[in-house]
N, C-alpha and C. Protein backbone atom coordinates (compact mmCIF):
# COMPACT_ATOMS: atom_id res chain seq x y z
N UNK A 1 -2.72 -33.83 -37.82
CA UNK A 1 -1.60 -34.16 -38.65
C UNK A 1 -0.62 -34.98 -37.83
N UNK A 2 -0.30 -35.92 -37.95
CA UNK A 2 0.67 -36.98 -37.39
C UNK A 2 1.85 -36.04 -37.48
N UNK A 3 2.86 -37.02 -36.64
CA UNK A 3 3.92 -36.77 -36.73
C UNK A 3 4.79 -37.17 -37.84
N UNK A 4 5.80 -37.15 -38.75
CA UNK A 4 6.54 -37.66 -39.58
C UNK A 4 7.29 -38.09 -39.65
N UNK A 5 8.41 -37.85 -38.24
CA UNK A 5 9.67 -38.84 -37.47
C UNK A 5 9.56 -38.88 -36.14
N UNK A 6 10.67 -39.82 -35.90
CA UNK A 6 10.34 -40.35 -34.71
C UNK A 6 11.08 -39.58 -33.88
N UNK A 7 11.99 -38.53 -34.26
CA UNK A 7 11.97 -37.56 -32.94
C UNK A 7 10.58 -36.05 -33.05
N UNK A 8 9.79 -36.19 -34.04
CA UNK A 8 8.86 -35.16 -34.08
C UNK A 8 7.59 -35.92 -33.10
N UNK A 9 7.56 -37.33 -33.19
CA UNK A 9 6.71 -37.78 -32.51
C UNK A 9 6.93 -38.20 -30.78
N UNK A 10 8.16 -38.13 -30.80
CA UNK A 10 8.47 -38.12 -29.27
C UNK A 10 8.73 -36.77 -29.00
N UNK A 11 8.62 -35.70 -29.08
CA UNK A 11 8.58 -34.09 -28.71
C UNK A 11 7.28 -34.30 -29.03
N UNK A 12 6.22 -34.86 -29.44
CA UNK A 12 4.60 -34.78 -29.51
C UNK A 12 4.36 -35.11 -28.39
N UNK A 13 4.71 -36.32 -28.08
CA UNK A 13 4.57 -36.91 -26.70
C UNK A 13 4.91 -36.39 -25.47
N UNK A 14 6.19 -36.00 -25.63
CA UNK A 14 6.70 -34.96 -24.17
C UNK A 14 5.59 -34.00 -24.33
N UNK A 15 5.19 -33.21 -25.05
CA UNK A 15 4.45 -32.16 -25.14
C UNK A 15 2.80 -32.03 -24.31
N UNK A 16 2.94 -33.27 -24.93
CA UNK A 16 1.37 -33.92 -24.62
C UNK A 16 1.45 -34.41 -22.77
N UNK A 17 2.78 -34.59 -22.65
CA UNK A 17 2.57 -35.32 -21.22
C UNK A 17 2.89 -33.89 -20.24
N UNK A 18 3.57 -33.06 -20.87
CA UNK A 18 3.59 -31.82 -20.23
C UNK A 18 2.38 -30.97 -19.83
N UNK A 19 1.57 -30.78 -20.80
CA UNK A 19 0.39 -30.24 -20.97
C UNK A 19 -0.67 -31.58 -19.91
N UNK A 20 -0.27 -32.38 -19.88
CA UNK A 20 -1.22 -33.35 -18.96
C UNK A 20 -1.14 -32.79 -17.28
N UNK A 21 0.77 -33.00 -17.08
CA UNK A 21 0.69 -32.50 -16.15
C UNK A 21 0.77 -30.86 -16.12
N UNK A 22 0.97 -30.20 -16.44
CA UNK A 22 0.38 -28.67 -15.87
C UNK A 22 -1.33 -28.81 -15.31
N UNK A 23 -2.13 -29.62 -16.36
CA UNK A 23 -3.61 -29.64 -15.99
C UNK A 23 -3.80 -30.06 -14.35
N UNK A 24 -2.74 -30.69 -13.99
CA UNK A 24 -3.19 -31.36 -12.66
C UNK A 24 -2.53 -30.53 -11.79
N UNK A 25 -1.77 -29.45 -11.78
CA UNK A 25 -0.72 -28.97 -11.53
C UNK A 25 -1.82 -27.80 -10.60
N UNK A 26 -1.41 -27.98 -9.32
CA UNK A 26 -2.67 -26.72 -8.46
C UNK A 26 -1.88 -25.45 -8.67
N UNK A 27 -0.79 -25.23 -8.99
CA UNK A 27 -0.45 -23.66 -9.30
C UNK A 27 -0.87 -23.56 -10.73
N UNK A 28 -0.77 -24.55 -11.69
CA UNK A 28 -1.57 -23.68 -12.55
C UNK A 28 -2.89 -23.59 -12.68
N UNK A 29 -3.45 -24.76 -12.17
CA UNK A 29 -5.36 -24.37 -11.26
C UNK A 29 -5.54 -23.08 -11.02
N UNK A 30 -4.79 -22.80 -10.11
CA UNK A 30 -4.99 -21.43 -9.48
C UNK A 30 -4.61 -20.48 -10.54
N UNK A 31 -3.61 -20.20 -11.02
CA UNK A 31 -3.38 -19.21 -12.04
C UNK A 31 -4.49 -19.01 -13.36
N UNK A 32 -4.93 -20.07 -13.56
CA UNK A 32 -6.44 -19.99 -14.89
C UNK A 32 -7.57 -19.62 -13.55
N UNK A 33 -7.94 -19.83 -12.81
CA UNK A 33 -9.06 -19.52 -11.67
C UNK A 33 -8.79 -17.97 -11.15
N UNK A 34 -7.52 -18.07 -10.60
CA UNK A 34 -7.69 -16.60 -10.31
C UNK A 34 -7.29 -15.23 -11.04
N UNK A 35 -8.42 -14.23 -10.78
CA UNK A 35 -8.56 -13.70 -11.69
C UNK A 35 -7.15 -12.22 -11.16
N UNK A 36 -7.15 -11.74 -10.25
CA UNK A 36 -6.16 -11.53 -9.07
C UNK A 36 -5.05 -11.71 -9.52
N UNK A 37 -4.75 -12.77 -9.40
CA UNK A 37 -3.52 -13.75 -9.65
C UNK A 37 -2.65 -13.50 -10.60
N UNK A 38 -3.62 -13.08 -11.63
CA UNK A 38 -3.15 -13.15 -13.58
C UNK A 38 -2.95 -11.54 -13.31
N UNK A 39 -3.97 -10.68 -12.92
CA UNK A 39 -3.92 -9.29 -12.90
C UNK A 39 -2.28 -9.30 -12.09
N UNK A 40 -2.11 -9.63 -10.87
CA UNK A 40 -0.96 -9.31 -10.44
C UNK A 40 0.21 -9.24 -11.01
N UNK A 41 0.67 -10.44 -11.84
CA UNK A 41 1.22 -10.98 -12.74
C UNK A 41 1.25 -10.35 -14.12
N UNK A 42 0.17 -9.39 -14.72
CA UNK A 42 0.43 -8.88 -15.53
C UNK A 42 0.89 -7.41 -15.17
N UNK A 43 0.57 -6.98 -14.28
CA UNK A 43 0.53 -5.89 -13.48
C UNK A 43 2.46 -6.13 -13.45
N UNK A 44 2.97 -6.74 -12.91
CA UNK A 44 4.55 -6.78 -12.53
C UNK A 44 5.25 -7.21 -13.98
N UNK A 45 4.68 -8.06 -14.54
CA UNK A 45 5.37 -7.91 -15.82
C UNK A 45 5.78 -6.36 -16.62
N UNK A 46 4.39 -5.53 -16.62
CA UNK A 46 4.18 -4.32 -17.21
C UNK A 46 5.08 -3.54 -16.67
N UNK A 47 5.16 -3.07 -15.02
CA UNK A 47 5.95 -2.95 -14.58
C UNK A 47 8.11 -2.57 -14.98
N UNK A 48 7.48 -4.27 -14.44
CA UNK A 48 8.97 -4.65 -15.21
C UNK A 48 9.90 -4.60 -16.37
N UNK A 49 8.81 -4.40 -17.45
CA UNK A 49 8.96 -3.72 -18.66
C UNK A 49 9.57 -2.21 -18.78
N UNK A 50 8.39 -1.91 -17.81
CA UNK A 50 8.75 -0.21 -18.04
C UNK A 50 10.46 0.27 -17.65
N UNK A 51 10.73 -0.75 -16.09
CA UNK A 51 12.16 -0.40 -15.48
C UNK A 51 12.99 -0.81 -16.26
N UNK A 52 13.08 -2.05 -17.00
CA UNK A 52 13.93 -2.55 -18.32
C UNK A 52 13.98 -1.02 -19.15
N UNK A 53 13.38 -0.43 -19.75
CA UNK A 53 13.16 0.34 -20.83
C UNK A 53 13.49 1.59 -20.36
N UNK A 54 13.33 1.87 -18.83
CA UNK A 54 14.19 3.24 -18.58
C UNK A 54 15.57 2.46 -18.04
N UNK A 55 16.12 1.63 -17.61
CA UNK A 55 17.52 1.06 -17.89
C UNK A 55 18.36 1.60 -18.73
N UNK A 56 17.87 1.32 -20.13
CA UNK A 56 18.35 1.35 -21.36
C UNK A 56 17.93 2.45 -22.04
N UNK A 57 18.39 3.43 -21.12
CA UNK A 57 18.61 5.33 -21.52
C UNK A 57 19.87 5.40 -21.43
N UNK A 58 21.11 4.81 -21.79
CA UNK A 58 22.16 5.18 -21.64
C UNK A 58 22.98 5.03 -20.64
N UNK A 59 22.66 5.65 -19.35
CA UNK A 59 23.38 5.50 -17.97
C UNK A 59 23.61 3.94 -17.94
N UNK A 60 24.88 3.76 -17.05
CA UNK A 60 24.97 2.33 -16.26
C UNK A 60 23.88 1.62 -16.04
N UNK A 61 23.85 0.23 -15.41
CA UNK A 61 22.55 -0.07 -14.78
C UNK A 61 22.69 0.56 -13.23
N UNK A 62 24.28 0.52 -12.63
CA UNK A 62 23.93 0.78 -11.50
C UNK A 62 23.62 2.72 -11.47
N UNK A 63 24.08 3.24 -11.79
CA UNK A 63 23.66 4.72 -12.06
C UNK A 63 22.28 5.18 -12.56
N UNK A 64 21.65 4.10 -12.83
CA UNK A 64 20.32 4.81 -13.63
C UNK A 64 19.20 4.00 -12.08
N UNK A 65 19.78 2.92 -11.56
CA UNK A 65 19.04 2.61 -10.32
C UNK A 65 19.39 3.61 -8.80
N UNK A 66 20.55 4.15 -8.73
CA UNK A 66 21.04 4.89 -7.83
C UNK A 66 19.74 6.11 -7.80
N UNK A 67 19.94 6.67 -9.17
CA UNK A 67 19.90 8.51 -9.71
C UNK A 67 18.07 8.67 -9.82
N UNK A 68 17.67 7.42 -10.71
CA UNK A 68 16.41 7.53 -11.37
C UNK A 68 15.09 7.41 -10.24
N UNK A 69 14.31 7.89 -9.89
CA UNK A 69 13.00 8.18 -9.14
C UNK A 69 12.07 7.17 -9.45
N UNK A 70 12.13 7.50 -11.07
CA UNK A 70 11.04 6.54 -11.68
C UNK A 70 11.22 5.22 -11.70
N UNK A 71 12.66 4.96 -12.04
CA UNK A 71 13.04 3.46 -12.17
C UNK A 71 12.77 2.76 -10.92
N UNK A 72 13.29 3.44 -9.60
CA UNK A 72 13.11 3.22 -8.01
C UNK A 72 11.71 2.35 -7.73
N UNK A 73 10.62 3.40 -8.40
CA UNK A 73 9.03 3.29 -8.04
C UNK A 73 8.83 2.25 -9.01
N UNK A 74 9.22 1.88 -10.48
CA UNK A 74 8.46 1.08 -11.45
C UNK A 74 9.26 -0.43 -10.78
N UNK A 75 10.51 -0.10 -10.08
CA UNK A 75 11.28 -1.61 -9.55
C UNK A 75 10.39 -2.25 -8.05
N UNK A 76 10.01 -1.07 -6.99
CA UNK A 76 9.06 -1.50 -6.29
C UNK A 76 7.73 -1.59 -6.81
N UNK A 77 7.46 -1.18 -7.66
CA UNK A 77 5.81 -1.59 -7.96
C UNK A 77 5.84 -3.25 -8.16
N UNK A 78 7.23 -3.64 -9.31
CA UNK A 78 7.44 -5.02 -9.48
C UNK A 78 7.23 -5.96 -8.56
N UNK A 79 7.93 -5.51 -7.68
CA UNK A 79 8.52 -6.39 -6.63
C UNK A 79 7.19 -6.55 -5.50
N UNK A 80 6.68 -5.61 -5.40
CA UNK A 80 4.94 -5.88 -4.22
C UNK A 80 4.01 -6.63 -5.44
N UNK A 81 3.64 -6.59 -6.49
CA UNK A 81 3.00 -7.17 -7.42
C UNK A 81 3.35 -8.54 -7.19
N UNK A 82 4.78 -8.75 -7.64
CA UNK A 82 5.63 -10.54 -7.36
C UNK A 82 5.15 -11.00 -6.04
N UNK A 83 5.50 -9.74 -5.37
CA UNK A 83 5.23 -10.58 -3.95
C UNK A 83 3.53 -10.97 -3.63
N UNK A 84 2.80 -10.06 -4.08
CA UNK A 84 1.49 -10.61 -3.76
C UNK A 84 0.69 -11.93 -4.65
N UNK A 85 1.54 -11.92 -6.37
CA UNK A 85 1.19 -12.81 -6.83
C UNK A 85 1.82 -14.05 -6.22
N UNK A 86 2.68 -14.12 -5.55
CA UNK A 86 3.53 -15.22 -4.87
C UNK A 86 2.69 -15.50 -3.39
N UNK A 87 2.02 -14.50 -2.98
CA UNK A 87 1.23 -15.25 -1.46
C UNK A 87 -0.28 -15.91 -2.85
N UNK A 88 -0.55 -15.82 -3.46
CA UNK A 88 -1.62 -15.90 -3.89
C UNK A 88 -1.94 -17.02 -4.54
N UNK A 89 -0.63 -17.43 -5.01
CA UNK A 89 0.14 -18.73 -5.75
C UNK A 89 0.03 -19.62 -4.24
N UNK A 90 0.54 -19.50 -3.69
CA UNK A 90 0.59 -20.38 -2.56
C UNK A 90 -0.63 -20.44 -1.45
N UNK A 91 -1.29 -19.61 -1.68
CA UNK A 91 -2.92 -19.56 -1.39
C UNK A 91 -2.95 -18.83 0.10
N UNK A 92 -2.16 -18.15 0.49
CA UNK A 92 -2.43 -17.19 1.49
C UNK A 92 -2.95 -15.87 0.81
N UNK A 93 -4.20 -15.05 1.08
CA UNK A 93 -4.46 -13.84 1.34
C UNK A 93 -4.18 -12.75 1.96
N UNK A 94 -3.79 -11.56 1.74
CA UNK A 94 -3.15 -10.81 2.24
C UNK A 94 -4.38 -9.72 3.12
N UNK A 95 -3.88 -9.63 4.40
CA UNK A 95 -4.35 -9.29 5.46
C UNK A 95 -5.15 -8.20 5.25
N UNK A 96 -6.38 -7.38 5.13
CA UNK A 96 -6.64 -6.08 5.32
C UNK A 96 -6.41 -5.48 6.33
N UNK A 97 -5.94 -5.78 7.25
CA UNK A 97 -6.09 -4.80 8.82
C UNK A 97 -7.40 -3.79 8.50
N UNK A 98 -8.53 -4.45 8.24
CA UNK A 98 -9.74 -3.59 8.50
C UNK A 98 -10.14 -2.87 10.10
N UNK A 99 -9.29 -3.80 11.04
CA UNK A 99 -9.42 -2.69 12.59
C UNK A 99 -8.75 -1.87 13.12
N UNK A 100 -7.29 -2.18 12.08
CA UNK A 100 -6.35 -1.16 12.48
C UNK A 100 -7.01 0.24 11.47
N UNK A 101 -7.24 -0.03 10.35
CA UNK A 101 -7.50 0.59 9.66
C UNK A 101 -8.86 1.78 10.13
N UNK A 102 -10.03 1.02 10.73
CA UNK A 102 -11.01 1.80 11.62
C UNK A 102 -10.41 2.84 12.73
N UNK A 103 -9.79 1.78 13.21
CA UNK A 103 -8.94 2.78 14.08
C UNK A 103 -7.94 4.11 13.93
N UNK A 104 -7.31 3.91 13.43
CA UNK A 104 -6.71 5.61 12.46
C UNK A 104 -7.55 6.46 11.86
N UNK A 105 -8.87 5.52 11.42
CA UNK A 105 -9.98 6.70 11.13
C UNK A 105 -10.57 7.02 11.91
N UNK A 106 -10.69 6.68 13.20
CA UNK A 106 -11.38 7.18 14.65
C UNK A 106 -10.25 7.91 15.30
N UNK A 107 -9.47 7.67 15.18
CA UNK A 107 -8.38 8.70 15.66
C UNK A 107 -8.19 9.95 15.23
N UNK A 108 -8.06 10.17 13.86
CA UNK A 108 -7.65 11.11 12.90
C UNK A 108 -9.46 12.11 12.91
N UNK A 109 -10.30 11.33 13.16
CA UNK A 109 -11.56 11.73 12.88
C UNK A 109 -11.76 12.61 14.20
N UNK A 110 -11.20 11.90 15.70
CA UNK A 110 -11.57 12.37 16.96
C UNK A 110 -10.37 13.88 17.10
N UNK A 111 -9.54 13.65 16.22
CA UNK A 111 -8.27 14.87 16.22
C UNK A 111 -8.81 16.09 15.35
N UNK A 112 -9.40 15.67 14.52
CA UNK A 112 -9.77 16.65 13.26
C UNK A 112 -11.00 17.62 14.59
N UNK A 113 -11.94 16.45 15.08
CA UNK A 113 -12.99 17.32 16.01
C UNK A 113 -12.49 18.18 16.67
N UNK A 114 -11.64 17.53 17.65
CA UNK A 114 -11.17 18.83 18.28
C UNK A 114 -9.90 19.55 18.15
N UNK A 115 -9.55 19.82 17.09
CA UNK A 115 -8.70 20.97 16.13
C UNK A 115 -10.18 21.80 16.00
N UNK A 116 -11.15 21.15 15.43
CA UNK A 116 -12.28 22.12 14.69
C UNK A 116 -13.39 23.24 15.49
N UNK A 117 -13.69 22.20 16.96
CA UNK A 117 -14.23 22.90 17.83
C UNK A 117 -13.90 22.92 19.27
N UNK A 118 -13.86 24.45 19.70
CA UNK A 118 -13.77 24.84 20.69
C UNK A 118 -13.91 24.29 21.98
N UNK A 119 -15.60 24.22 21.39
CA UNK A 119 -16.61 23.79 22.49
C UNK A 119 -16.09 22.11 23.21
N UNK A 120 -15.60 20.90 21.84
CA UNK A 120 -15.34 20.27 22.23
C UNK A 120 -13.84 20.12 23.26
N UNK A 121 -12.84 20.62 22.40
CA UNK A 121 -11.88 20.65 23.12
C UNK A 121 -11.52 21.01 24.82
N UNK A 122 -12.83 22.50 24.79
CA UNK A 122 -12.91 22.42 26.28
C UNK A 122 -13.62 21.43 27.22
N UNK A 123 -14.43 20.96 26.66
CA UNK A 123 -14.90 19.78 27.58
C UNK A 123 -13.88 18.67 27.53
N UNK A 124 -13.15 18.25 26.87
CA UNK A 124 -11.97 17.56 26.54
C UNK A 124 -10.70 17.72 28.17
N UNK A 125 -10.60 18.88 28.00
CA UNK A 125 -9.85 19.48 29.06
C UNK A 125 -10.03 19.11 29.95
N UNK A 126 -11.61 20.10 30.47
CA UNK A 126 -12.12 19.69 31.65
C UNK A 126 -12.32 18.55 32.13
N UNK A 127 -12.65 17.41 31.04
CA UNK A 127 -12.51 15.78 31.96
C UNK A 127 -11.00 15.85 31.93
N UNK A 128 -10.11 15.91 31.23
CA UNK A 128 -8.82 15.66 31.35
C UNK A 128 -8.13 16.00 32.69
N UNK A 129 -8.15 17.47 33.12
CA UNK A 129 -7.50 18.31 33.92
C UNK A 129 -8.55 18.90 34.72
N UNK A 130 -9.62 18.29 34.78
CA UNK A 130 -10.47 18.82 36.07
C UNK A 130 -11.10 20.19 35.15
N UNK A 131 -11.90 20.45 35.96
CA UNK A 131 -12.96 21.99 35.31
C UNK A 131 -12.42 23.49 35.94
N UNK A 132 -12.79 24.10 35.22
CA UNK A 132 -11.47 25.32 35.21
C UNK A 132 -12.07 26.20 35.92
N UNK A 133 -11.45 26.69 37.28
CA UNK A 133 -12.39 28.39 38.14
C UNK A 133 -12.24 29.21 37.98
N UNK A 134 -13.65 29.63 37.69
CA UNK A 134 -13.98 30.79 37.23
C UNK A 134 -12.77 31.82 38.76
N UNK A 135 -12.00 32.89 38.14
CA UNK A 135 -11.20 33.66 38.73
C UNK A 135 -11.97 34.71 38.64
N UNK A 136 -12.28 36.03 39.83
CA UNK A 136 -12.70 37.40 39.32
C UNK A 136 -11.10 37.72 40.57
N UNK A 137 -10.36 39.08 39.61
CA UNK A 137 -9.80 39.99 40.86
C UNK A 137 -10.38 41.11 40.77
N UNK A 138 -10.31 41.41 42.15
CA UNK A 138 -10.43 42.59 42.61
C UNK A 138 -9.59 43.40 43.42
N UNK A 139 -9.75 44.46 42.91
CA UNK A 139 -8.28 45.63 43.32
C UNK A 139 -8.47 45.65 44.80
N UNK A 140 -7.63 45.92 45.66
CA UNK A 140 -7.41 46.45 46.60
C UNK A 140 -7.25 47.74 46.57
N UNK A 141 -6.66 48.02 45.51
CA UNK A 141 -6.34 49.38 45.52
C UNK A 141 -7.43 50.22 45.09
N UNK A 142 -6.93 52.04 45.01
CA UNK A 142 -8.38 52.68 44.31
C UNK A 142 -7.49 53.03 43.44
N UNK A 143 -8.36 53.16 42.12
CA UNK A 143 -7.62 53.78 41.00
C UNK A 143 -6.98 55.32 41.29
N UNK A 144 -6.40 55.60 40.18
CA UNK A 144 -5.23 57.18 40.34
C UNK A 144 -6.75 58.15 39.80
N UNK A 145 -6.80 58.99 41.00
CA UNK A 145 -7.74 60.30 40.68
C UNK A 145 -6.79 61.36 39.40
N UNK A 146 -7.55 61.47 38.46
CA UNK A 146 -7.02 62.26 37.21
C UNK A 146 -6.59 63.62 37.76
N UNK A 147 -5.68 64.19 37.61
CA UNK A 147 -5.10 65.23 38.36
C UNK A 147 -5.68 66.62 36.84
N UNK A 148 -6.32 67.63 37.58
CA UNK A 148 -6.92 68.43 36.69
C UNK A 148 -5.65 69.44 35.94
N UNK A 149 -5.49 69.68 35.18
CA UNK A 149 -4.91 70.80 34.75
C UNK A 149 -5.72 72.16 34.11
C-alpha cells in the first residue's frame, strides 16, 4: 500500500533507511545471533520488572530500596544481567576462572580428607613436624604396698 502524503511517505522512507541501517549495524548482528545476549536481556528486563512492581507497594522509593531484601536481590540480579549483556554487546566474554575454580576444589577436597581421616592427617603431621617418639615412662619409684587391715 503506498503512501498517501507526502509526510506519510517521507516517515516511509526514514523508516526504511532506519531499518537499512540497524541491518548493518554489528550490535544489532550480534543481538539477532546471540542467543546469550537476548537471554541476558530478557533475563534483566524481567528482573527489572519485578523491582518496579515491588517499588510500587506503597513505601517511598527510597524506603522500599533501604528496608526491602527482595527489591535489593531483584535490583542486583538487573544490574549483573546489564552488565553481562553489555560485555557481550561489545564482544568480550566473561572469564570462567576454570583454574582458580579447580583449585578451591583441590583445596576444599584436600581439607575435607583430612578433617575425615585420621590416618591421613597423621602422616600430614609427620612430614610437616617431623615423626613423633614413641615415649614409654618408667617409674622409678615402687608402687604403695596396700596396707592390710
Amino acid at each position: 500500500m503506498a503512501a498517501r502524503t507526502k509526510a506519510a511517505r517521507k516517515t516511509a522512507a526514514k523508516a526504511g533507511h532506519a531499518a537499512a541501517q540497524a541491518r548493518t549495524n554489528p550490535y544489532v548482528q550480534r543481538f539477532v545471533e546471540d542467543e546469550e545476549l537476548r537471554a541476558s536481556v530478557l533475563s534483566a528486563y524481567e528482573s527489572a520488572r519485578k523491582a518496579v512492581k515491588r517499588m510500587q507497594n506503597g513505601k517511598g522509593p527510597a524506603k522500599a530500596i533501604l528496608d526491602d531484601r527482595k527489591l535489593q536481590k531483584e535490583l542486583r540480579t538487573t544490574a549483573e544481567n546489564l552488565k553481562e549483556a553489555g560485555d557481550r554487546v561489545r564482544g568480550r566474554r566473561r572469564s570462567r576462572h576454570r583454574g582458580r575454580k579447580l583449585l578451591m576444589l583441590m583445596i576444599l577436597g584436600a581439607a575435607a580428607a583430612l578433617i575425615l581421616s585420621e590416618d591421613m592427617r597423621k602422616a600430614v603431621l609427620d612430614r610437616v613436624f617431623g615423626a613423633e617418639e614413641e615415649f614409654e615412662y618408667t617409674s622409678s619409684t615402687a608402687p604403695h604396698a596396700a596396707v592390710p587391715t
